[in-house]
Protein backbone atom coordinates (compact mmCIF):
# COMPACT_ATOMS: atom_id res chain seq x y z
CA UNK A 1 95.21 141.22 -94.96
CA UNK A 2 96.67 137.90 -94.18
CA UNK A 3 96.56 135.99 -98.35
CA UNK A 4 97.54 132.15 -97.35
CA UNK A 5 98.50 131.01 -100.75
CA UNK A 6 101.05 133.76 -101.00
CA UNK A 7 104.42 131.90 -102.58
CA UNK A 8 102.91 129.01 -103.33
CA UNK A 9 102.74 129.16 -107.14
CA UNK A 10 101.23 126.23 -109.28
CA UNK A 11 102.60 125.13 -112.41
CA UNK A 12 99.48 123.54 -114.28
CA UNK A 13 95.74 123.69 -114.46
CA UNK A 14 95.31 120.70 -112.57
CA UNK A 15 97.69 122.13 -109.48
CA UNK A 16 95.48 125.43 -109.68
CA UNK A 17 92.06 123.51 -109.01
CA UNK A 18 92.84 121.54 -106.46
CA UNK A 19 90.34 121.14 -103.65
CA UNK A 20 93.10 121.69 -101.19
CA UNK A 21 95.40 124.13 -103.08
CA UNK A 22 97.36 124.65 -99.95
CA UNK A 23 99.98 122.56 -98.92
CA UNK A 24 99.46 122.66 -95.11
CA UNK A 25 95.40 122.76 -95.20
CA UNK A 26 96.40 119.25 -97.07
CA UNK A 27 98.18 118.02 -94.31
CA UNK A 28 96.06 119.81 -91.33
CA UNK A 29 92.87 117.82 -93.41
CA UNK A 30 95.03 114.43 -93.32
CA UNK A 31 95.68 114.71 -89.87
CA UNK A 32 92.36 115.20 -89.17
CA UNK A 33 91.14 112.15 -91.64
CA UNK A 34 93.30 110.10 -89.67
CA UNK A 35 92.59 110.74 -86.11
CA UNK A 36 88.75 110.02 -86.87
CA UNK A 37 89.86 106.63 -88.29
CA UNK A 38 92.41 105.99 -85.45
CA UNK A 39 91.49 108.06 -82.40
CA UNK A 40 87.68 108.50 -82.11
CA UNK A 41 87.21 104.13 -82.49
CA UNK A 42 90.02 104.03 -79.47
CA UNK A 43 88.47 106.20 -76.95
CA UNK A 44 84.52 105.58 -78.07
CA UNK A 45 82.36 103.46 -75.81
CA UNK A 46 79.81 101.32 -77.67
CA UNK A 47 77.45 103.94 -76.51
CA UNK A 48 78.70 106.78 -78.17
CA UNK A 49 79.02 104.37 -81.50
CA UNK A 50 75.13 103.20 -81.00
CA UNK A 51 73.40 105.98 -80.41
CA UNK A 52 75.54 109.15 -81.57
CA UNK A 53 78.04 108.46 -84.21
CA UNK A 54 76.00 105.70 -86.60
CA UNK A 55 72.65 107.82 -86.48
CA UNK A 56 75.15 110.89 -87.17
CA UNK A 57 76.63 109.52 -89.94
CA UNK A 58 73.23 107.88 -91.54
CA UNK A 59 71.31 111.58 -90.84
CA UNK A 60 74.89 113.08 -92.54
CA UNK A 61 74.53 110.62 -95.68
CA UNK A 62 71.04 111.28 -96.12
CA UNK A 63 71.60 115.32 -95.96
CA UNK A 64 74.43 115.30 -98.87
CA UNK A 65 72.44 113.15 -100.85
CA UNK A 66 69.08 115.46 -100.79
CA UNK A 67 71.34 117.99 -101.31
CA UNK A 68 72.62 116.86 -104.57
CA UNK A 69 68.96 115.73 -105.35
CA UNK A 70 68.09 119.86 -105.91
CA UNK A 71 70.78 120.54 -108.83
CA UNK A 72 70.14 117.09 -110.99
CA UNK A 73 67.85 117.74 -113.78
């Protein structure tokens, strides 16, 4: 079995719980972050902004905050 975090040891409590405990799923998550901020506005048409991404991201929005809705008490 292939264990990812083998020989990267953490030091505190804080470095242990990380969302991203990994340094390279950090950076491969980054990269990722930045070509939606960079990349996807270069080579979108108004189209694709209009009528795929904005209703994706409202629908998206919507989803995580029903979602949270069920475990508040």
């Amino acid at each position: 079995m292939f264990y990812r975090e083998n020989g990267q040891f953490k030091t505190t409590y804080r470095a242990d719980q990380q969302i991203f405990p990994i340094t390279q799923d950090r950076w491969a998550v980054l990269l990722l972050v930045a070509a939606a901020f960079v990349v996807v506005p270069m080579v979108s048409s108004d189209y694709m902004f209009r009528a795929i991404l904005i209703p994706f991201l409202i629908f998206s929005l919507a989803a995580l905050g029903r979602s949270g809705h069920n475990y508040v008490r």
